[in-house]
N, C-alpha and C. Protein backbone atom coordinates (compact mmCIF):
# COMPACT_ATOMS: atom_id res chain seq x y z
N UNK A 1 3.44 7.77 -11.21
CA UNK A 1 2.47 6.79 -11.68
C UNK A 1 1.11 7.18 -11.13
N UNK A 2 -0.02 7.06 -11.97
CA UNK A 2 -1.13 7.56 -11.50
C UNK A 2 -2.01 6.47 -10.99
N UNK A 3 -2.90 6.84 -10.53
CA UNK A 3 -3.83 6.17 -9.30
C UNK A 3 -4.55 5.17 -10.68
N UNK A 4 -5.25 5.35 -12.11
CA UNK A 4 -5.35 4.54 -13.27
C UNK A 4 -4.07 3.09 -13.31
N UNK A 5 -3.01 3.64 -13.41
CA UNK A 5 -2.05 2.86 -13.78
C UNK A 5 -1.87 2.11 -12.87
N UNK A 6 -1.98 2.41 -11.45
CA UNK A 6 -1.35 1.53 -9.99
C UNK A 6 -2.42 0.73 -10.00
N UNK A 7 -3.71 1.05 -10.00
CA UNK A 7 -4.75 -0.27 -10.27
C UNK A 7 -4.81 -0.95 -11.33
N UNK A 8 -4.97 -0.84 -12.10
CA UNK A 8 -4.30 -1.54 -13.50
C UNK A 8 -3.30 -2.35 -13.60
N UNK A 9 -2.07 -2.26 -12.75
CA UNK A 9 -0.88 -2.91 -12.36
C UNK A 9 -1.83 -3.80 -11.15
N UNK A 10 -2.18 -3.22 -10.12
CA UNK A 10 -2.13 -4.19 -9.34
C UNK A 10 -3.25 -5.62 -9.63
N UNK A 11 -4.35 -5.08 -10.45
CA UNK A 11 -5.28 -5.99 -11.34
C UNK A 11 -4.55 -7.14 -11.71
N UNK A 12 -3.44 -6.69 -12.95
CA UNK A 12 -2.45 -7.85 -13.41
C UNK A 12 -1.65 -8.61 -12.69
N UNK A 13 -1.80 -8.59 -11.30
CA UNK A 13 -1.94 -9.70 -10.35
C UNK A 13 -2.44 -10.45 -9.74
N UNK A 14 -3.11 -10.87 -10.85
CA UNK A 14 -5.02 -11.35 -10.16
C UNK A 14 -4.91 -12.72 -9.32
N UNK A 15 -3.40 -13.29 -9.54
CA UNK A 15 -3.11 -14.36 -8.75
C UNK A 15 -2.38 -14.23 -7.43
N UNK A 16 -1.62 -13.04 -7.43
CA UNK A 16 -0.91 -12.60 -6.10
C UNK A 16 -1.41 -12.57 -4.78
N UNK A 17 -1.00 -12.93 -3.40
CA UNK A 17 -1.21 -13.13 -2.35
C UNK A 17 -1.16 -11.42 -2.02
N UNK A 18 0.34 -11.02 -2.23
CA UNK A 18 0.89 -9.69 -1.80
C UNK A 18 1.36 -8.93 -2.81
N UNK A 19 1.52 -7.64 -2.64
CA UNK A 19 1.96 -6.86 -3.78
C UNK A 19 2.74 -5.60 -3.02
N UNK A 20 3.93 -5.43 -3.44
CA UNK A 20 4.21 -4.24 -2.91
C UNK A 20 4.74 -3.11 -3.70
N UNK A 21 4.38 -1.93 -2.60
CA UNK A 21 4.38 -0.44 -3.65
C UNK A 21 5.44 -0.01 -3.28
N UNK A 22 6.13 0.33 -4.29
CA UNK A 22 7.46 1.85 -3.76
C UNK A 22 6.76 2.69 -3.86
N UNK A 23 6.75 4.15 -3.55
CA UNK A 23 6.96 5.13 -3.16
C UNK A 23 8.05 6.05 -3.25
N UNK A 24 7.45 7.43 -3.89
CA UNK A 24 8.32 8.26 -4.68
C UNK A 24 8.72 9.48 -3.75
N UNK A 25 7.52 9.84 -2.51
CA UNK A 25 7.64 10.93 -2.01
C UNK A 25 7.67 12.16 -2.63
N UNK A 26 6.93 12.13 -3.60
CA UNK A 26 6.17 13.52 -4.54
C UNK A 26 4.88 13.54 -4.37
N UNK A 27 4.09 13.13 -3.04
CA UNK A 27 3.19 13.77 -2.73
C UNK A 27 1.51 12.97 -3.44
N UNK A 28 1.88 12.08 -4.46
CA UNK A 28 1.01 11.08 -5.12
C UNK A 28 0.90 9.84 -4.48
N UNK A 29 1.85 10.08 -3.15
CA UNK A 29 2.14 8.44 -2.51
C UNK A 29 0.54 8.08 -2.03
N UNK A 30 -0.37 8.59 -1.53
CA UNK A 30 -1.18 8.14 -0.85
C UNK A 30 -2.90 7.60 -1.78
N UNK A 31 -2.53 9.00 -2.66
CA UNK A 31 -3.03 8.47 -4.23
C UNK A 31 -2.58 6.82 -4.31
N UNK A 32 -1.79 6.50 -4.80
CA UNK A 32 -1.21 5.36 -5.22
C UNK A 32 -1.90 4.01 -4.55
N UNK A 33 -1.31 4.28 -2.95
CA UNK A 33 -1.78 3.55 -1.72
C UNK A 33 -3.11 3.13 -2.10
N UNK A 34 -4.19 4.03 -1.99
CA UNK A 34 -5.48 3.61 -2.12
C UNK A 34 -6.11 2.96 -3.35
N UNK A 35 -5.30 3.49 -4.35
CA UNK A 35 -5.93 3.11 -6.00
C UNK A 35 -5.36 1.58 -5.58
N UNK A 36 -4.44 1.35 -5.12
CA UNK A 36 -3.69 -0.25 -5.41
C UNK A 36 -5.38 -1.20 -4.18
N UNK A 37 -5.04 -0.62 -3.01
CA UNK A 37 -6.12 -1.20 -1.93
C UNK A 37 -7.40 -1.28 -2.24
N UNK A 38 -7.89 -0.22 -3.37
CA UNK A 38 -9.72 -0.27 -3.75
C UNK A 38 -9.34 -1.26 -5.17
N UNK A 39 -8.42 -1.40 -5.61
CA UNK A 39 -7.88 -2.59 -6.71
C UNK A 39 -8.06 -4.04 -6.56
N UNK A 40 -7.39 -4.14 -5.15
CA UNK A 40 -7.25 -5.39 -4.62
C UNK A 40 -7.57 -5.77 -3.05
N UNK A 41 -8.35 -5.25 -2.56
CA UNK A 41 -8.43 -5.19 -1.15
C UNK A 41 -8.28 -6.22 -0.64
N UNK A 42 -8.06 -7.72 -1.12
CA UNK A 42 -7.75 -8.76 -0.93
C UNK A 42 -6.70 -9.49 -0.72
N UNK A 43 -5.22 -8.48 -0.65
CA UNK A 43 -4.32 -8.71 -0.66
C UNK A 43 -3.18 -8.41 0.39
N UNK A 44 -2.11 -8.76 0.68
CA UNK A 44 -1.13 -7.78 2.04
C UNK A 44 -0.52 -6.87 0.48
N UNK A 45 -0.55 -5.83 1.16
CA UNK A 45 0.03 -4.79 0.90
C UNK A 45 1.14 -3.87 1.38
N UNK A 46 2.07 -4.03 0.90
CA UNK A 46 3.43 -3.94 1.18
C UNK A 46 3.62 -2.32 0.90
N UNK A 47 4.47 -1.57 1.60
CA UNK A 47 5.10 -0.73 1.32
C UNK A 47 6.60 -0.27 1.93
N UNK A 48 7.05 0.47 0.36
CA UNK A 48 8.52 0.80 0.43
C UNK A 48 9.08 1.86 -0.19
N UNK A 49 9.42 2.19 1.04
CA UNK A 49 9.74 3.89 0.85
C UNK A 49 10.87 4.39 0.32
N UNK A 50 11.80 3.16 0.28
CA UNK A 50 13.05 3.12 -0.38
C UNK A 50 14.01 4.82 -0.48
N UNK A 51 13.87 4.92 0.70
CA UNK A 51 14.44 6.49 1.26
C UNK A 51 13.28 6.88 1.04
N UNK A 52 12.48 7.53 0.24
CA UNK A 52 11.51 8.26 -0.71
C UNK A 52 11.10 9.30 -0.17
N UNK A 53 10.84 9.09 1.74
CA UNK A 53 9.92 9.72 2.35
C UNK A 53 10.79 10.75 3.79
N UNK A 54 10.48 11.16 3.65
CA UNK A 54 11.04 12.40 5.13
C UNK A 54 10.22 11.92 6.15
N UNK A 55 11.00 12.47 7.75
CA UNK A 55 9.59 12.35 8.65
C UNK A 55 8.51 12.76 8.31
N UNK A 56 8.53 13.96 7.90
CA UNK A 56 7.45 15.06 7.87
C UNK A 56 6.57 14.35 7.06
N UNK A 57 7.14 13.74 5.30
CA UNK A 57 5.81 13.35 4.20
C UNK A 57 5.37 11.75 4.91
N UNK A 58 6.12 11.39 5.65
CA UNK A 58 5.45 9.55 6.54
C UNK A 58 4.33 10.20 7.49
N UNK A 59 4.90 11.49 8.60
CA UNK A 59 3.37 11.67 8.70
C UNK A 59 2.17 12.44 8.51
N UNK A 60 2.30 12.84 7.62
CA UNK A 60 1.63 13.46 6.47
C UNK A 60 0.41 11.99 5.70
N UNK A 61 1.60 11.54 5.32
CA UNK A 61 1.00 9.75 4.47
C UNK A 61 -0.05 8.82 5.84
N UNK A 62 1.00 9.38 6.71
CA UNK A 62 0.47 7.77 8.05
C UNK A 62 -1.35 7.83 7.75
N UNK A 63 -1.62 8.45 8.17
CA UNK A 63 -3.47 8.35 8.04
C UNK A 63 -4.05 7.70 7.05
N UNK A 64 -3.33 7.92 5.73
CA UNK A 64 -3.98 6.89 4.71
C UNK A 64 -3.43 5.84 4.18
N UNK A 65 -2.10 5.59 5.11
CA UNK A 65 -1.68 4.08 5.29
C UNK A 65 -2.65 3.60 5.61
N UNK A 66 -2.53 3.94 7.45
CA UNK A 66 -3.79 3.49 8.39
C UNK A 66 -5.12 2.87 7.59
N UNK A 67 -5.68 3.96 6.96
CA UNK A 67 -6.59 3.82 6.47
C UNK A 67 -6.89 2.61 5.62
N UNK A 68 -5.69 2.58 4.75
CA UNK A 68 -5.61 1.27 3.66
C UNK A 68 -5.36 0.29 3.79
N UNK A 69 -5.57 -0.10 5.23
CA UNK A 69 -5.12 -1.61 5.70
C UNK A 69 -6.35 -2.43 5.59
N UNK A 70 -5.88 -3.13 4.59
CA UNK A 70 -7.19 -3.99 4.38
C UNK A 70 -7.18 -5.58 5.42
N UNK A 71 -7.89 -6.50 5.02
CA UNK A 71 -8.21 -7.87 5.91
C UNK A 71 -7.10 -8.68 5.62
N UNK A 72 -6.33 -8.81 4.23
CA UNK A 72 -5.30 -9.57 4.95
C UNK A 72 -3.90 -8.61 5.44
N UNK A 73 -4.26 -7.84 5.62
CA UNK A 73 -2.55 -6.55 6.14
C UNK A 73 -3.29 -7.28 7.60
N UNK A 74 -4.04 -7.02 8.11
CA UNK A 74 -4.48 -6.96 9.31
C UNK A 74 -4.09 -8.32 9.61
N UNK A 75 -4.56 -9.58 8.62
CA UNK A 75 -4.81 -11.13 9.11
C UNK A 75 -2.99 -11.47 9.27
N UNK A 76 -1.95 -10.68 8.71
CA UNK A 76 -0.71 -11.13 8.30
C UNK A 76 -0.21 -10.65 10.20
N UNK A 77 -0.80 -9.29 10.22
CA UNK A 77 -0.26 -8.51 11.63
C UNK A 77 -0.26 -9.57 12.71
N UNK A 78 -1.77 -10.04 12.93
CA UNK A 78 -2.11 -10.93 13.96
C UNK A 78 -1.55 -12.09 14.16
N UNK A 79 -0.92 -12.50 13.07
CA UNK A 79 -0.31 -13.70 12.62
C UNK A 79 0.40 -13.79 13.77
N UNK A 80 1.27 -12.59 12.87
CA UNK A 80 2.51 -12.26 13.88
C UNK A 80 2.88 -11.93 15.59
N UNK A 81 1.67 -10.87 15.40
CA UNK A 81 2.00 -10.89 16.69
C UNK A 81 1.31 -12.27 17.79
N UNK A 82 0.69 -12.93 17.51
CA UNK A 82 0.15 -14.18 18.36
C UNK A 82 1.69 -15.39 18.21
N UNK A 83 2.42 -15.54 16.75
CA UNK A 83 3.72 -16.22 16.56
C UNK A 83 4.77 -16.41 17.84
């Protein structure tokens, strides 16, 4: 699925709190990641690797996880960890 289509999808959730991505582990994962986050940066953003990923392609990916954590991934974290 291309970085067009994953924003486009995640758009047609214009009411959603959260949205979450699978992940294919062909190397487009981080593509994906960001097209969905510059889509909706307003949202928790879920991901699932559903096997998909090796050590090696998670840290390969980790940096532009990191990267794509927007205000509520962050506001959901704090939640938690203060809970």
């Amino acid at each position: 699925m291309g970085r067009m289509r994953v924003a486009t999808g995640a758009l047609g959730y214009a009411e959603a709190q959260a949205i979450k991505l699978k992940l294919a582990g062909d190397g487009l994962d981080g593509d994906r990641v960001e097209a969905a986050r510059a889509a909706r940066p307003d949202v928790w953003l879920g991901i699932d690797a559903n096997q998909g990923l090796s050590r090696v392609t998670l840290l390969t990916l980790m940096p532009r996880l990191v990267a794509a954590r927007g205000g509520a991934d962050r506001a959901a974290f704090s939640d938690r960890q203060r809970g």
